[in-house]
Each structure stands twice: as C-alpha cells, then as structure tokens.
C-alpha atoms as a PDB file:
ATOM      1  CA  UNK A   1      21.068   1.800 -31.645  1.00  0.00           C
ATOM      2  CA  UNK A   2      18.939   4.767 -32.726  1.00  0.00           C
ATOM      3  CA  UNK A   3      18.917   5.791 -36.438  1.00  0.00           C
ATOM      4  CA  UNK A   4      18.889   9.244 -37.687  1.00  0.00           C
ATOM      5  CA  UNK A   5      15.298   8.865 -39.018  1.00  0.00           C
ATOM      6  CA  UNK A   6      13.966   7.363 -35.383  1.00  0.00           C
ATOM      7  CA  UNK A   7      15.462  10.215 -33.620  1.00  0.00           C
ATOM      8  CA  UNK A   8      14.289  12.791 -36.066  1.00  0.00           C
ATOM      9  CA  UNK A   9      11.233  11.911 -37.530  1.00  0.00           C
ATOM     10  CA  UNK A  10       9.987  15.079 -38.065  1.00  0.00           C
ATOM     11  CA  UNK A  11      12.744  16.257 -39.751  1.00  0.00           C
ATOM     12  CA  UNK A  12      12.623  13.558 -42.271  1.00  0.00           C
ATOM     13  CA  UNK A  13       8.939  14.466 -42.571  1.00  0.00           C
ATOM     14  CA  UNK A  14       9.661  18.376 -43.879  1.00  0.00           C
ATOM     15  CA  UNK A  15      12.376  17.025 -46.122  1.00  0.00           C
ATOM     16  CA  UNK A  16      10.089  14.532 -47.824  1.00  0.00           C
ATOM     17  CA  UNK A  17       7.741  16.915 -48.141  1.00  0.00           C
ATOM     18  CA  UNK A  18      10.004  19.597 -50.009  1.00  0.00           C
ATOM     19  CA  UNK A  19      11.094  17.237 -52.183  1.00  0.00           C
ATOM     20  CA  UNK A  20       7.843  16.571 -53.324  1.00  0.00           C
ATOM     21  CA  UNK A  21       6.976  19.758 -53.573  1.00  0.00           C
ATOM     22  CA  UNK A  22       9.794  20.335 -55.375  1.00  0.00           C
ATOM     23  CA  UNK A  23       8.836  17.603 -57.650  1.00  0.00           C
ATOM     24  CA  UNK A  24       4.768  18.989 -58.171  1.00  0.00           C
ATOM     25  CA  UNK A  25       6.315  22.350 -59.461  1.00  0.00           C
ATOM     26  CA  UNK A  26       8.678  20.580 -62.008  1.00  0.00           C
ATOM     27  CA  UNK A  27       5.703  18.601 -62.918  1.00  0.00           C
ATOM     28  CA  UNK A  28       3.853  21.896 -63.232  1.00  0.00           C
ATOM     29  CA  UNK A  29       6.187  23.963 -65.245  1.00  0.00           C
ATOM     30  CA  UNK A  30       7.211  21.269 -67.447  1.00  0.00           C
ATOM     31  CA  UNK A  31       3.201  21.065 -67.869  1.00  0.00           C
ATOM     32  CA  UNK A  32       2.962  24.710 -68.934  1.00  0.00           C
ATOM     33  CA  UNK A  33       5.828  24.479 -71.110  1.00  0.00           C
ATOM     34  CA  UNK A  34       4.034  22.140 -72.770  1.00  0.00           C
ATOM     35  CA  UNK A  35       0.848  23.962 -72.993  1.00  0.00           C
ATOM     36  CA  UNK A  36       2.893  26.931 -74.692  1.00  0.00           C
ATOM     37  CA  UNK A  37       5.244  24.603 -77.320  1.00  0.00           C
ATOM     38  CA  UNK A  38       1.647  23.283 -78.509  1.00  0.00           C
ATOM     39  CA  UNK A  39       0.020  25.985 -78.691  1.00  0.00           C
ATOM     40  CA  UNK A  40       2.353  28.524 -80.829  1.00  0.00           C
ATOM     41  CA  UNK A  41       3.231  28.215 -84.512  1.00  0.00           C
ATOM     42  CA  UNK A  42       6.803  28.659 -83.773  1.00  0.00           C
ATOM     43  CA  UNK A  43       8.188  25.250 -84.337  1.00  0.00           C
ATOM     44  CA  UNK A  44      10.329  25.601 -87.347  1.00  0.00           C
ATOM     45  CA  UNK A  45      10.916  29.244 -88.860  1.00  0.00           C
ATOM     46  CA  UNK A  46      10.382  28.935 -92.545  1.00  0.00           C
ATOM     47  CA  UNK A  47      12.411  32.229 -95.248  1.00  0.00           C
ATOM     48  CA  UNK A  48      10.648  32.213 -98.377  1.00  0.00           C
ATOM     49  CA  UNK A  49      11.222  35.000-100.974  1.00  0.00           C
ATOM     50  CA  UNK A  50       7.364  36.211 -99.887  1.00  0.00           C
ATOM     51  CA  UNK A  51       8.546  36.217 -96.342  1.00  0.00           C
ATOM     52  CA  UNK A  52       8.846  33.975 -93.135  1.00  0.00           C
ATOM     53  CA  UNK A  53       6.637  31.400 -92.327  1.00  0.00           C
ATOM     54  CA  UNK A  54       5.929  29.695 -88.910  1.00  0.00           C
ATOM     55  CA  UNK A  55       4.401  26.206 -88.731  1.00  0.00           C
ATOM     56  CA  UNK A  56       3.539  25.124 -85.569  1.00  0.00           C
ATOM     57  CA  UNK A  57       1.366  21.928 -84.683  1.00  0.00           C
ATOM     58  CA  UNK A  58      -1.726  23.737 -84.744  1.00  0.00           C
ATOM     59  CA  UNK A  59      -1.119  27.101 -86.303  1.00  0.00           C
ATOM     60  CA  UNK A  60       0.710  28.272 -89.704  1.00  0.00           C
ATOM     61  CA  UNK A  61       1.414  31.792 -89.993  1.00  0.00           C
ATOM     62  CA  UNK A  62       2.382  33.298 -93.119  1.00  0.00           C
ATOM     63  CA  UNK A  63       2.057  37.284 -94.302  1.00  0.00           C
ATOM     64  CA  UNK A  64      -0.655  37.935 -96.795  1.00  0.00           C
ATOM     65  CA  UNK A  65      -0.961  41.344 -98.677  1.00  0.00           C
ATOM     66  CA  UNK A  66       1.933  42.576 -95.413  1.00  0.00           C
ATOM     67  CA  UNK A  67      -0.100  40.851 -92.639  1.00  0.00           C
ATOM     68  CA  UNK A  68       0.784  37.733 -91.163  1.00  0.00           C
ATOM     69  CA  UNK A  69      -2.404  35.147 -91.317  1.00  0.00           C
ATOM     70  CA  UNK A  70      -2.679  32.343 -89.512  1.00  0.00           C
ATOM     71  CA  UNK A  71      -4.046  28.836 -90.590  1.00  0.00           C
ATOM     72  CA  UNK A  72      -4.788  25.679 -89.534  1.00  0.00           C
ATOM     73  CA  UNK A  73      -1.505  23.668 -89.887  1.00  0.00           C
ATOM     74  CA  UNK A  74      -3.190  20.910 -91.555  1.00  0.00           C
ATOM     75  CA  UNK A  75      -4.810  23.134 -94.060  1.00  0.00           C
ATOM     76  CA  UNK A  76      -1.409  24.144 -95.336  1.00  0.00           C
ATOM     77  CA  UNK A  77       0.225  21.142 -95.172  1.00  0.00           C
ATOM     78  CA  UNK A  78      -2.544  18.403 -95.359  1.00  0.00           C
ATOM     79  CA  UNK A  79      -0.045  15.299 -94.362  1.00  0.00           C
ATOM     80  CA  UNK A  80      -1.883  12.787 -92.286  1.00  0.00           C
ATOM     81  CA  UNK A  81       1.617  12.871 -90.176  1.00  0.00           C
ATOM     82  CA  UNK A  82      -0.150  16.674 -89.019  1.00  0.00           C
ATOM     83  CA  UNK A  83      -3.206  14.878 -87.283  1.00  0.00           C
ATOM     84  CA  UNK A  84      -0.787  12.319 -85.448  1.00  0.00           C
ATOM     85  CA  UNK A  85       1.259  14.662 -84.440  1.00  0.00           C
ATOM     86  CA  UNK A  86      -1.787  16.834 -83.023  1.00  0.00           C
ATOM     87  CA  UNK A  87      -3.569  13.672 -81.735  1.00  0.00           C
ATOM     88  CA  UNK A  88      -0.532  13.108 -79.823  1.00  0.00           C
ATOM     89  CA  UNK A  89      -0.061  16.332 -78.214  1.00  0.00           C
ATOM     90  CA  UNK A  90      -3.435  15.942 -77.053  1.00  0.00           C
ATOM     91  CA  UNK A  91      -2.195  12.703 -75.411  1.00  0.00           C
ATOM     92  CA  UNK A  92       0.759  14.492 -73.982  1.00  0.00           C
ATOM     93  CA  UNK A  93      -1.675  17.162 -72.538  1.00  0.00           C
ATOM     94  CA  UNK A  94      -3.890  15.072 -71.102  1.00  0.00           C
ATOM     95  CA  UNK A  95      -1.446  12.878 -69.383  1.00  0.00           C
ATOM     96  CA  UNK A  96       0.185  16.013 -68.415  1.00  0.00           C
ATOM     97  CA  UNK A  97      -2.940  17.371 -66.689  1.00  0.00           C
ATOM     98  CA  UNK A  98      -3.198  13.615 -64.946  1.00  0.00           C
ATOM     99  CA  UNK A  99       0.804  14.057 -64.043  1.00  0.00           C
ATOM    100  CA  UNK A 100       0.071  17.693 -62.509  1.00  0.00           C
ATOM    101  CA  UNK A 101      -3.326  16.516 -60.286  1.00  0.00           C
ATOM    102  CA  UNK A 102      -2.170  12.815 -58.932  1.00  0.00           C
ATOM    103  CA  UNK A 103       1.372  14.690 -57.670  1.00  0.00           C
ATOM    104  CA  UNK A 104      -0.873  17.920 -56.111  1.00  0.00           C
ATOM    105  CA  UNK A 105      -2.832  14.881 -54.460  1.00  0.00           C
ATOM    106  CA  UNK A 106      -0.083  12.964 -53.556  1.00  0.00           C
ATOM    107  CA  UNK A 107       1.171  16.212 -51.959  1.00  0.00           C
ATOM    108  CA  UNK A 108      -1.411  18.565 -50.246  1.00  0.00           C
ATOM    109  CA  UNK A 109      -4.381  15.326 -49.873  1.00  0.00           C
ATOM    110  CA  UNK A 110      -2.726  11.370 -49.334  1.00  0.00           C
ATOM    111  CA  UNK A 111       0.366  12.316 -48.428  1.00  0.00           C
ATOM    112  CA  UNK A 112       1.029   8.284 -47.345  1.00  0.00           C
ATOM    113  CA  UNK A 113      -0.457   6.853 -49.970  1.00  0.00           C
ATOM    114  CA  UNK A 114       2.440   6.458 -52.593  1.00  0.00           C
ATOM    115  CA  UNK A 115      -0.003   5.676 -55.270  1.00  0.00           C
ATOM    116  CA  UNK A 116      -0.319   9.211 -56.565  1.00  0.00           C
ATOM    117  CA  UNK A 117       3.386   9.617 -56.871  1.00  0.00           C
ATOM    118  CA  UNK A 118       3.667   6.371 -58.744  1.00  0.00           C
ATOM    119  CA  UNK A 119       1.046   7.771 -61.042  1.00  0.00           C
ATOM    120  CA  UNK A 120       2.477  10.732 -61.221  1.00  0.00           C
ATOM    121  CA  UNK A 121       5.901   9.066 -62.767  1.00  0.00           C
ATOM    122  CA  UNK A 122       4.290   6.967 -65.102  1.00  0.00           C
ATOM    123  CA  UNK A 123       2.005   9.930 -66.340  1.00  0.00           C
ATOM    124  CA  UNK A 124       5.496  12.241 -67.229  1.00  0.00           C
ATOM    125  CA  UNK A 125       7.297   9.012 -68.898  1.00  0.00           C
ATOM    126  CA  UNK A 126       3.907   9.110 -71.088  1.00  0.00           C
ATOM    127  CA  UNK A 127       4.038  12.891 -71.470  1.00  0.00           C
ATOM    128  CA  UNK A 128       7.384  12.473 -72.292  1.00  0.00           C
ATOM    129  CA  UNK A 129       7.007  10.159 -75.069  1.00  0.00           C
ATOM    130  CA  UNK A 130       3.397  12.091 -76.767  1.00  0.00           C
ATOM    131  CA  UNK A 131       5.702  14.763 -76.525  1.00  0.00           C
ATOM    132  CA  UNK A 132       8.407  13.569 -78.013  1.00  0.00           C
ATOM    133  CA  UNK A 133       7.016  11.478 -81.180  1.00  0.00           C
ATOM    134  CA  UNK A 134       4.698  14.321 -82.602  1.00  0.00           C
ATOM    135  CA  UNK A 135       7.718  16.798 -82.045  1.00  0.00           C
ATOM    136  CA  UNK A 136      10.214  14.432 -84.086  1.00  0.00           C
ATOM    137  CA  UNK A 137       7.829  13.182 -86.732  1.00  0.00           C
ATOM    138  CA  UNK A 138       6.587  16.845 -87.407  1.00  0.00           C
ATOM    139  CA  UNK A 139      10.053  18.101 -87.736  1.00  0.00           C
ATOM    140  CA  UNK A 140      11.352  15.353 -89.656  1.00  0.00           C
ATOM    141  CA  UNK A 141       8.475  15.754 -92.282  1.00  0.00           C
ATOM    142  CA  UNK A 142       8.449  19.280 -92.425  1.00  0.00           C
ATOM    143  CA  UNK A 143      12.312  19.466 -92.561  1.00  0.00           C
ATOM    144  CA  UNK A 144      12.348  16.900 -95.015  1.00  0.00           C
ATOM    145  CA  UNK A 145      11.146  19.284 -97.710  1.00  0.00           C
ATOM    146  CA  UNK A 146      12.408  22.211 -96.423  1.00  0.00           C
ATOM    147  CA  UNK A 147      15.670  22.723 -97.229  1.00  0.00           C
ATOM    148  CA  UNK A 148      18.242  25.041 -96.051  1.00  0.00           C
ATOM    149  CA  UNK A 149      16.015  28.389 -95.811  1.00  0.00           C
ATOM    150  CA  UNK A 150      14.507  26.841 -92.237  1.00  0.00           C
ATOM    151  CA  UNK A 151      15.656  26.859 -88.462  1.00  0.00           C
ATOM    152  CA  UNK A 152      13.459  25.549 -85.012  1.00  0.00           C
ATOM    153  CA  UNK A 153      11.609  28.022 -83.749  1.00  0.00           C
ATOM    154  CA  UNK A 154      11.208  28.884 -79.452  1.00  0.00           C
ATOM    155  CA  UNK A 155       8.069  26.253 -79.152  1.00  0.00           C
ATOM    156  CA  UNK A 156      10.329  23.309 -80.375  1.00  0.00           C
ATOM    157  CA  UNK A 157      12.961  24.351 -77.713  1.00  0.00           C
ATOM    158  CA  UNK A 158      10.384  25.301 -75.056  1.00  0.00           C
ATOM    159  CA  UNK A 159       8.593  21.667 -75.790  1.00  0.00           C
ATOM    160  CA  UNK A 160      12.540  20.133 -75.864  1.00  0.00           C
ATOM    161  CA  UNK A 161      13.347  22.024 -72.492  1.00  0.00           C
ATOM    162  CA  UNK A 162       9.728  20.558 -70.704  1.00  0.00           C
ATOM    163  CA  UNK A 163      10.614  17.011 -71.960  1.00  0.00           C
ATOM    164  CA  UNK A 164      13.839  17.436 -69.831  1.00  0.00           C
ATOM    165  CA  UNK A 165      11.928  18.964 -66.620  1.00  0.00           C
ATOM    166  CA  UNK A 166       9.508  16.260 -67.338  1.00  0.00           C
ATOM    167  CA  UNK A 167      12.138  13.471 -67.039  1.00  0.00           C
ATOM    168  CA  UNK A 168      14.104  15.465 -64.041  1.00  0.00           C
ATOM    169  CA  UNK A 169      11.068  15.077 -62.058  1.00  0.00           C
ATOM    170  CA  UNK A 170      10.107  12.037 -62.853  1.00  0.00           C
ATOM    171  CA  UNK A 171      13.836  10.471 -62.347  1.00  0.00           C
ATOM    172  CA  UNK A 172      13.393  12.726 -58.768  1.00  0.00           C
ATOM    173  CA  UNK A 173      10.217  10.743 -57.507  1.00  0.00           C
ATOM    174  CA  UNK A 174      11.851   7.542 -58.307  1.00  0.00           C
ATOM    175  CA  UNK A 175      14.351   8.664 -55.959  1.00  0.00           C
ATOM    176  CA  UNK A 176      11.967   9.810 -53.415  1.00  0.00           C
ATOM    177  CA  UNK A 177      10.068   6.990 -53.596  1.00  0.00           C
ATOM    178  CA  UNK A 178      12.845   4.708 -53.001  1.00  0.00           C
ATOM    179  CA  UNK A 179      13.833   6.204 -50.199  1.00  0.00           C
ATOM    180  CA  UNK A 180      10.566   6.630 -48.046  1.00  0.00           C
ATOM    181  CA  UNK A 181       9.880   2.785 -48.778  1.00  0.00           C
ATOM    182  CA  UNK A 182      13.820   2.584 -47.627  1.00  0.00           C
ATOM    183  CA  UNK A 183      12.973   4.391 -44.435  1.00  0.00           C
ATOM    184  CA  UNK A 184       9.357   2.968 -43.449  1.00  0.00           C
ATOM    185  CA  UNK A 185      11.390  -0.638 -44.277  1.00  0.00           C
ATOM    186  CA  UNK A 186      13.858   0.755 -41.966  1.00  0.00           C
ATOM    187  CA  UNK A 187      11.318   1.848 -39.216  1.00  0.00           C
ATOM    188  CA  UNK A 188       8.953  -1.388 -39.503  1.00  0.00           C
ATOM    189  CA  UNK A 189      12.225  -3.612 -38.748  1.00  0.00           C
ATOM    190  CA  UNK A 190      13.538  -1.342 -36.146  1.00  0.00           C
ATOM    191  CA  UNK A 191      10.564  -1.178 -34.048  1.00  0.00           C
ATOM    192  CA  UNK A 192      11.207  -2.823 -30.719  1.00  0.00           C
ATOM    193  CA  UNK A 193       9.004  -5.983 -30.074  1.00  0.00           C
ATOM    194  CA  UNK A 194       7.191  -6.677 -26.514  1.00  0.00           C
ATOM    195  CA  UNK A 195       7.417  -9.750 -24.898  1.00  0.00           C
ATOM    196  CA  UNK A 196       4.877 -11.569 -24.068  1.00  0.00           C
END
C-alpha cells in the first residue's frame, strides 16, 4: 500500500518548500522589527513639565530651547543596566542576521541539508531571549523611577510584536522539521527491497 507522500512526491516537495518560505519571511520581518525597536528612542514616552521625553536603547530625545535633541541614552541616564541592555541588542542583532542567512540557505542553497533550519531555530530562541532581557531590564529600571507621567512607546511594542514572529517561526520549523524527518523515515522504511 502506497502512501500519499510516495504517490505525490512532488507535491509534498512545493508544500515543504512554502512552508519554509513562509518561515524565512517571518524570520525576516521579525528581523526588521527588530532592527527598528533598537534603533528608535521610542521605548517609554516620558511627560515632564519641560515637555516629553523619549528614551530609547540608544537614543534620548528631549526638546531644548523648542527643539527636540537627541542624546546618547547612556549619557542621560549613565546606569551600567544601559550598556547591557545595548550589548544585548547587539547580541539579538547579530543572531538575528545569523537566523535570517542559515534559513535563506536552508531555503534557496541546501535545501536537504536540515542543518540550516536547525540553526535557524536555535538562532530566533537566542534572538528571542537578547531581545527580551535588555527590553525588560531597561523598562524595569527606567520605570522604576519614573512614576506615573510615563507610557511604552511604538519600539517597545514593535520589539514585543518581533519576539512573537520570532517564536511563531521558530515553533513553525520545529514543526516542519518534524515532519520531513517523519516523511523521509516514512520513505526509507517503505522502499521495497530486491531479492537477491
């Protein structure tokens, strides 16, 4: 008895290969919504009586004389929980650019060769977590003498929303890698055997 993936290989081929392109343009977007959370000051929305202030992890913007002026976040704040945080967005970037290449390999290069995709997971779980410790510890410092007159600002929710993506596609290619080692299991047992 024939199973649907010996009569249909093909088929199985173009789905496995939408779902992994599917899976390289989460791990893309939820790269460049990474790229954008880092890189604007709008993590937390500050009201002071001189105006509002937005601290990001690089950037703090505040208006001067009715301009806003931007600073170096650590400059204005000058925690050492600033360079962590910044050290580990860097982490989070870099593992995101690893994420974003080993998945575009896996997909348009060594499309057998599982070893990209497997990288590719374990590169977003890391993204994941750089992401999410400099995001917590900078908003738990900064909110910690704050006070009422602050609320997150778009980069904490963009870097929030690419965490999820991240995860999404990483929980996909678990899936997806599952089942192909399912179905080449499937095929290696089911292949008929000559007789000597």
């Amino acid at each position: 008895m024939h199973t649907f993936v010996q009569k249909h290989p093909n088929m199985m081929k173009v789905k496995n290969k939408k779902i992994k392109l599917f899976c390289f343009i989460l791990v893309l977007v939820a790269f460049l919504m990474f790229v954008t959370a880092f890189a604007t000051p709008y993590f937390i929305e500050i009201k002071y009586s001189t105006g509002v202030h937005n601290a990001g992890l690089w950037k703090y913007c505040k208006p001067v004389s009715g301009k806003t002026t931007c600073i170096n976040t650590e400059i204005e704040v000058d925690l050492p929980y600033v360079k962590v945080c910044q050290a580990m967005s860097i982490m989070a970037l870099v593992y995101g650019i690893v994420g974003v290449v080993s998945m575009g390999l896996r997909l348009f290069c060594f499309q057998e060769k599982m070893i990209w995709q497997i990288i590719a997971i374990v590169t977003m779980f890391a993204v994941v977590f750089y992401s999410l410790v400099p995001v917590g510890l900078f908003l738990f410092y900064t909110n910690a003498g704050l006070g009422k007159g602050s609320k997150l600002g778009y980069s904490f929710i963009i870097c929030v929303l690419g965490e999820i993506i991240a995860v999404i596609s990483s929980i996909v290619m678990i899936i997806d890698l599952l089942c192909c080692k399912k179905v080449r299991v499937n095929n290696a047992t089911n292949i008929p055997r000559r007789e000597v």
